[in-house]
Protein backbone atom coordinates (compact mmCIF):
# COMPACT_ATOMS: atom_id res chain seq x y z
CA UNK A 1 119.92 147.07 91.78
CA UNK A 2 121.57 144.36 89.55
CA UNK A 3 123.68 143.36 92.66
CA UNK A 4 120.66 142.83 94.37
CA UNK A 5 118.58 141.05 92.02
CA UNK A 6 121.74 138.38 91.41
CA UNK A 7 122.03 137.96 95.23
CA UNK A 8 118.44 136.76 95.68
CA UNK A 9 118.65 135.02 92.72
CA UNK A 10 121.24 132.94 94.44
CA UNK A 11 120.06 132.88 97.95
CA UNK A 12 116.69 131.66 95.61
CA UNK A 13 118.84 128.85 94.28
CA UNK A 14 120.73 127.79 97.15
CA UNK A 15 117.25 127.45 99.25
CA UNK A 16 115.95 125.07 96.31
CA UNK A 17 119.45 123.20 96.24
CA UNK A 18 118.76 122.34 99.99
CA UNK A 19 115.59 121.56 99.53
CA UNK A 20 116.15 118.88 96.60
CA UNK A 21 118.82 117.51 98.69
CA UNK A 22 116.34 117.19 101.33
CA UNK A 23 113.91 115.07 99.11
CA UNK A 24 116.27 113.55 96.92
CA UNK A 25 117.35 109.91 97.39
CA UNK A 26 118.65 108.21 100.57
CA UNK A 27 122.77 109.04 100.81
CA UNK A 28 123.24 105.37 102.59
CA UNK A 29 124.85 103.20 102.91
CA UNK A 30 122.32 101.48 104.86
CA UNK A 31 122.01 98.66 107.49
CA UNK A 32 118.89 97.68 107.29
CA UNK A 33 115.32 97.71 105.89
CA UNK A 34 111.96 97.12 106.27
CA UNK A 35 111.10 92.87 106.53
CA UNK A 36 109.44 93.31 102.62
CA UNK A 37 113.03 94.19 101.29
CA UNK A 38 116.90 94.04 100.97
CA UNK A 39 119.35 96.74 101.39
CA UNK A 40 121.24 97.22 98.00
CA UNK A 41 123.26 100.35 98.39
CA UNK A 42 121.26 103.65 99.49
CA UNK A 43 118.16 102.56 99.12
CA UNK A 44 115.74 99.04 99.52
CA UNK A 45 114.38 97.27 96.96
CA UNK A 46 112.04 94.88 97.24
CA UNK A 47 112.46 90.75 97.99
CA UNK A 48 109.54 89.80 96.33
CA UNK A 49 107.93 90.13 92.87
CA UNK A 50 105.35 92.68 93.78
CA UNK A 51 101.32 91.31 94.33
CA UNK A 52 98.93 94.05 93.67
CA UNK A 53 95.61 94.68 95.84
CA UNK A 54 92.79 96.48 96.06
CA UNK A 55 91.93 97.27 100.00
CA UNK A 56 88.56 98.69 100.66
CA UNK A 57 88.06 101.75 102.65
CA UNK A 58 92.06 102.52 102.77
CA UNK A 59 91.64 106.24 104.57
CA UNK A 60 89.13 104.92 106.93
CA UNK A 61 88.20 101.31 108.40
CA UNK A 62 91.80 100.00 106.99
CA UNK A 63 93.99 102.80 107.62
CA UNK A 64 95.81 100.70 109.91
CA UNK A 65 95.91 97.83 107.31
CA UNK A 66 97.12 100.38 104.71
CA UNK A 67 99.88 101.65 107.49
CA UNK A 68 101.10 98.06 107.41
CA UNK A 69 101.30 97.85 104.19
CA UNK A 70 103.82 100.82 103.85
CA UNK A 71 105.69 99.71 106.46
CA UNK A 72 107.08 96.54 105.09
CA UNK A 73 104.79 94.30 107.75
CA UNK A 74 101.31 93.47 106.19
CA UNK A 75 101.19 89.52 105.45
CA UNK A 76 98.90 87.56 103.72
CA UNK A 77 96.42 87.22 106.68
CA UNK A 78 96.30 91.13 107.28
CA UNK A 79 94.96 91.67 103.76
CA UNK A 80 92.77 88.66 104.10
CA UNK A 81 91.57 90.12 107.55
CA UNK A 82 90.79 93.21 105.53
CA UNK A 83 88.82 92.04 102.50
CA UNK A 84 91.74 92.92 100.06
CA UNK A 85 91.52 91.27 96.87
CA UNK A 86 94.52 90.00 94.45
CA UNK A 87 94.76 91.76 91.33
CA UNK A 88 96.31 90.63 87.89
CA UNK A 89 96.60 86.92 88.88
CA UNK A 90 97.44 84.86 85.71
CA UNK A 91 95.39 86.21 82.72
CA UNK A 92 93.07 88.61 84.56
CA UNK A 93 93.27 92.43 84.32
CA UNK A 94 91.10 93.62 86.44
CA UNK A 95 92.62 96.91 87.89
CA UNK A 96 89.44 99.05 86.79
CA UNK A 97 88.66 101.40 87.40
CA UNK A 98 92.21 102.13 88.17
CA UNK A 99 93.21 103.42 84.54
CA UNK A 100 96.15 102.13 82.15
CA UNK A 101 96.97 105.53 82.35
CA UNK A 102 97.37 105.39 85.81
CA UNK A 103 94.72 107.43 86.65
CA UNK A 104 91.82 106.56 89.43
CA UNK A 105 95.13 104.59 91.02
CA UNK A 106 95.31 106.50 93.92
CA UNK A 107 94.70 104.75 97.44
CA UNK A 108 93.23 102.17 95.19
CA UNK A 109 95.62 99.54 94.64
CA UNK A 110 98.47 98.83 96.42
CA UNK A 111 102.28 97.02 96.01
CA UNK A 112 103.12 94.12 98.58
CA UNK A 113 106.05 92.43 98.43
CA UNK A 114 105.02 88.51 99.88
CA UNK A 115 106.85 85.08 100.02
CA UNK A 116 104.40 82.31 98.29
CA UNK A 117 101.57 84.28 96.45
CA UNK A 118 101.75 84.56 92.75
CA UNK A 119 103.31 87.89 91.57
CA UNK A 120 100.59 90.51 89.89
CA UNK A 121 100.91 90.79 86.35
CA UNK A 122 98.91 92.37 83.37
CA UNK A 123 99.63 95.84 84.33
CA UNK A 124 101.10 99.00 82.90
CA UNK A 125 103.55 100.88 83.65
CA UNK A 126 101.85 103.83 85.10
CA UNK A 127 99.48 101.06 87.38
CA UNK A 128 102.76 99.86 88.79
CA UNK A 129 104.42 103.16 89.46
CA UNK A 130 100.53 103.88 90.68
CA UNK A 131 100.82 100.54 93.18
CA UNK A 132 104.15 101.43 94.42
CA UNK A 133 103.42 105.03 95.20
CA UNK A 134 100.52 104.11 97.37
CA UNK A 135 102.67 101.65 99.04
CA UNK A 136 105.37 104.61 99.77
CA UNK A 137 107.67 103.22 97.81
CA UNK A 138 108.56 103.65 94.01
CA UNK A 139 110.03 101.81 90.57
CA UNK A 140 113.48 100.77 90.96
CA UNK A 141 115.92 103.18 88.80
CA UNK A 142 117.55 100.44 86.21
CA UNK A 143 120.50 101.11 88.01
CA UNK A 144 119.28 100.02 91.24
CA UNK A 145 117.60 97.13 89.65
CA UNK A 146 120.95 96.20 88.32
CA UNK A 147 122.75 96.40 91.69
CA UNK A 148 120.37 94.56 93.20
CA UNK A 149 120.18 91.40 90.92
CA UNK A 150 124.11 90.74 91.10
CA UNK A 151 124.76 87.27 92.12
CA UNK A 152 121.19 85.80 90.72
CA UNK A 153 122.11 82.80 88.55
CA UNK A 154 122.78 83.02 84.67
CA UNK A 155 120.46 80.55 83.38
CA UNK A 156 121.30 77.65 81.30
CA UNK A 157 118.88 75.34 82.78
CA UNK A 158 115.54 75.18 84.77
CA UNK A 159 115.28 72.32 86.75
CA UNK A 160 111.80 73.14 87.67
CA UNK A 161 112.32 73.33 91.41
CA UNK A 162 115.15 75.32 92.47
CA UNK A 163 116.50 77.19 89.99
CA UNK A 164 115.24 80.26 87.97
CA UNK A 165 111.98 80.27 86.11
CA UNK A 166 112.68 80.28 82.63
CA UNK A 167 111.39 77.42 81.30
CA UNK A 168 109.78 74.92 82.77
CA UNK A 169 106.31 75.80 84.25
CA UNK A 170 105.60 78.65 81.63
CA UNK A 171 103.53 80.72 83.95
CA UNK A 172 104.32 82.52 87.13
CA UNK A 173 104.70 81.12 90.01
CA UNK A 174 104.99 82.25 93.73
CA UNK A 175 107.02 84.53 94.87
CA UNK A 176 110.32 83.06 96.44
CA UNK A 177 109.70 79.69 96.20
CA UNK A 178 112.66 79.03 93.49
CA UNK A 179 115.48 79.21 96.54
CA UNK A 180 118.70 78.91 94.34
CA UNK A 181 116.88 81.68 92.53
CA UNK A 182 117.73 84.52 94.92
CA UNK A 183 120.88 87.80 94.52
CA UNK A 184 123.54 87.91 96.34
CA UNK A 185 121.66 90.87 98.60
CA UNK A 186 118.36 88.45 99.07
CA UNK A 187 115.78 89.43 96.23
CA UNK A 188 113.98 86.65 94.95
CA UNK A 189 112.97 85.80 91.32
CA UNK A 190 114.48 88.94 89.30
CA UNK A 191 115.48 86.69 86.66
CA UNK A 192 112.48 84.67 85.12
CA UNK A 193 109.18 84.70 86.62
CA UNK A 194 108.18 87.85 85.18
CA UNK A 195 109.33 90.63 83.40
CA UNK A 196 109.75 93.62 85.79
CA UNK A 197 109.40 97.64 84.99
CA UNK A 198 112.14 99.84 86.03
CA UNK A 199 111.50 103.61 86.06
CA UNK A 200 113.89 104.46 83.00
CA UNK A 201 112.32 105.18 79.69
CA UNK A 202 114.13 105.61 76.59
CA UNK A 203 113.33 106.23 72.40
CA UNK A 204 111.18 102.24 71.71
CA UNK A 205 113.78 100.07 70.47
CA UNK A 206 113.50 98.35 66.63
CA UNK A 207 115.36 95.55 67.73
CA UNK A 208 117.55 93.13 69.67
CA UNK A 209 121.06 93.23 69.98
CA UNK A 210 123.85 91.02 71.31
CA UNK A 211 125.96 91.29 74.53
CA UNK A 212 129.57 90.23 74.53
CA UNK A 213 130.17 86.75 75.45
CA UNK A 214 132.40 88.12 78.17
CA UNK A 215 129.92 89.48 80.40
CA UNK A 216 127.01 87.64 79.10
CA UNK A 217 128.13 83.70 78.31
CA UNK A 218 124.49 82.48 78.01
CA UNK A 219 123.16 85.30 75.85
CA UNK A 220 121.04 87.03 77.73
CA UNK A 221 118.40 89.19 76.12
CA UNK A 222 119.33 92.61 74.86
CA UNK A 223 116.29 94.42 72.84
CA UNK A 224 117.97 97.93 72.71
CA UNK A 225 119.08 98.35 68.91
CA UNK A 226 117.11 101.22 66.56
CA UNK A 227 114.98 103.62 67.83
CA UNK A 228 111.60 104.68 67.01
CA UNK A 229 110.89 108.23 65.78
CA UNK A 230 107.00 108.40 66.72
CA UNK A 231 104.83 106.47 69.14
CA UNK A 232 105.04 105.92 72.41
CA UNK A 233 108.60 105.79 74.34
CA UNK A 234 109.79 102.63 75.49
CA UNK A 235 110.12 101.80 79.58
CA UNK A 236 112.57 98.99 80.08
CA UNK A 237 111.66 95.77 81.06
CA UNK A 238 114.35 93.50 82.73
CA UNK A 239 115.11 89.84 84.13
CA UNK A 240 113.34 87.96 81.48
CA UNK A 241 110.22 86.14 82.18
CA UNK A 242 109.14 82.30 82.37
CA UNK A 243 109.44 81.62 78.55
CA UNK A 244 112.97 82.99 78.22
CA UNK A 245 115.25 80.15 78.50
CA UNK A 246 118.33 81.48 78.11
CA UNK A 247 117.69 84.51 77.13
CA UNK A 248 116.95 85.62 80.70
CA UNK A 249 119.50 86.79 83.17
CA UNK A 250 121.13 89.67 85.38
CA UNK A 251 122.13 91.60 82.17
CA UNK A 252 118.56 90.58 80.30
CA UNK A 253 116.91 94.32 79.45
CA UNK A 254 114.40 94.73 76.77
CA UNK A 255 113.34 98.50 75.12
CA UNK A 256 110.34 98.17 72.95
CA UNK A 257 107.70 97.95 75.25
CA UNK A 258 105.77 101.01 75.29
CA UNK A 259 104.54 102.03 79.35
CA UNK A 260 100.80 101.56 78.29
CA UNK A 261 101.24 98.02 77.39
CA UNK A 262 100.11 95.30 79.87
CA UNK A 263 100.48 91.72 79.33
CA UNK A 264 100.61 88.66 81.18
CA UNK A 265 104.17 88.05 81.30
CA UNK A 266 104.97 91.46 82.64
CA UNK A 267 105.10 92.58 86.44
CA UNK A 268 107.47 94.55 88.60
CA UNK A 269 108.70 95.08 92.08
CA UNK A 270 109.23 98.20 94.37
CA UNK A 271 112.10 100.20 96.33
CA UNK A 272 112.44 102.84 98.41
């Protein structure tokens, strides 16, 4: 009987094995991906800072609209077309009754990643994992964030037109139009802008550390010393946003914000 019990036990195993496999991450490499994103590795991330918008009627009159959407190919006019409305443009946040929590999110607003609108900000974690989800796509990993903003420029300066920003217009500004901002795989704007959420969480950080010169010459920000032993965790925030200065960059990463915190220098952007 023990026999028995240990060899359906496995057979148990091996059957959830394949199916984890089967909806675990894409294996890649890959060639290409939808017109809303790059290919970095296995997987897509997105080109644009993410806008967020609420589209009336998603599993009815805009089904189509909402198929667009999470296929990479809705544009500004489709969303116009279907009475979406921008959320979390400069100081508002007005993603009620979608929760902080991330609750009421569902089919309610939704991640698009679009050249020359102003990237969604104000929002928490859980509304931008919320966004993405509805979207079909997800938060970035900080690995795959990482991989996918090599070859952004370091900042030293912001010349207020092309380059990075960091510090020149001190508010966000839309999406892609900094062109010497842009990685080496063809995302836009992951260093200034806006801070962006990746999926990792770890204990809140106390403080700020330093990176060695040798891998980050301009300083860039690195808010992962101490940990705090009650409270909420803290989800990483990376890139730096359009205050930073020099302090924002590929390697920028800060720990201390906890994933119920908005605030208007905070955004994010999707993969899949």
């Amino acid at each position: 009987m023990r026999q028995v019990l240990k060899g359906i036990a496995l057979a148990a195993l091996v059957l959830l094995a394949s199916a984890a496999g089967a909806a675990g991450p894409p294996s890649g490499p890959l060639r290409t991906c939808p017109a809303d994103a790059v290919v970095s590795g296995a997987g897509c991330m997105d080109k644009y800072e993410a806008s967020v918008w609420r589209v009336p009627n998603p599993t009815t009159t805009n089904r189509a609209l909402v198929a667009r959407i999470q296929q990479g190919r809705a544009a500004a006019v489709d969303l116009a077309a279907g009475g979406a409305t921008q959320l979390g443009v400069g100081h508002n946040d007005n993603y009620a009754p979608c929760a902080d929590s991330g609750q009421n999110c569902v089919d309610d607003i939704f991640a698009v990643s679009l050249p020359g609108v102003k990237p969604s900000a104000n929002i928490t974690w859980f509304q931008a994992q919320a966004a993405c989800e509805s979207s079909g796509k997800r938060l970035p990993s900080n690995a795959e964030w990482q991989a996918a903003v090599t070859g952004t420029p370091d900042p030293g300066s912001d010349d207020g037109t092309t380059d990075c920003n960091t510090a020149s217009a001190f508010a966000a500004i839309p999406a892609g139009s900094r062109s010497a901002c842009k990685s080496a795989r063809g995302a836009f704007d992951m260093v200034g802008n806006l801070y962006e959420w990746v999926a990792d969480w770890v204990p809140r950080a106390t403080a700020c550390g330093a990176w060695g010169s040798g891998v980050s010459p301009t300083g860039d920000d690195q808010c992962l010393a101490g940990a705090e032993t009650t409270g909420e965790p803290g989800a990483l925030l990376r890139g730096g946003a359009f205050f930073s200065g020099s302090l924002a960059g590929p390697l920028a990463i800060v720990g201390s914000a906890p994933p119920s915190l908005p605030g208007v220098t905070i955004g994010f952007r999707c993969a899949r």
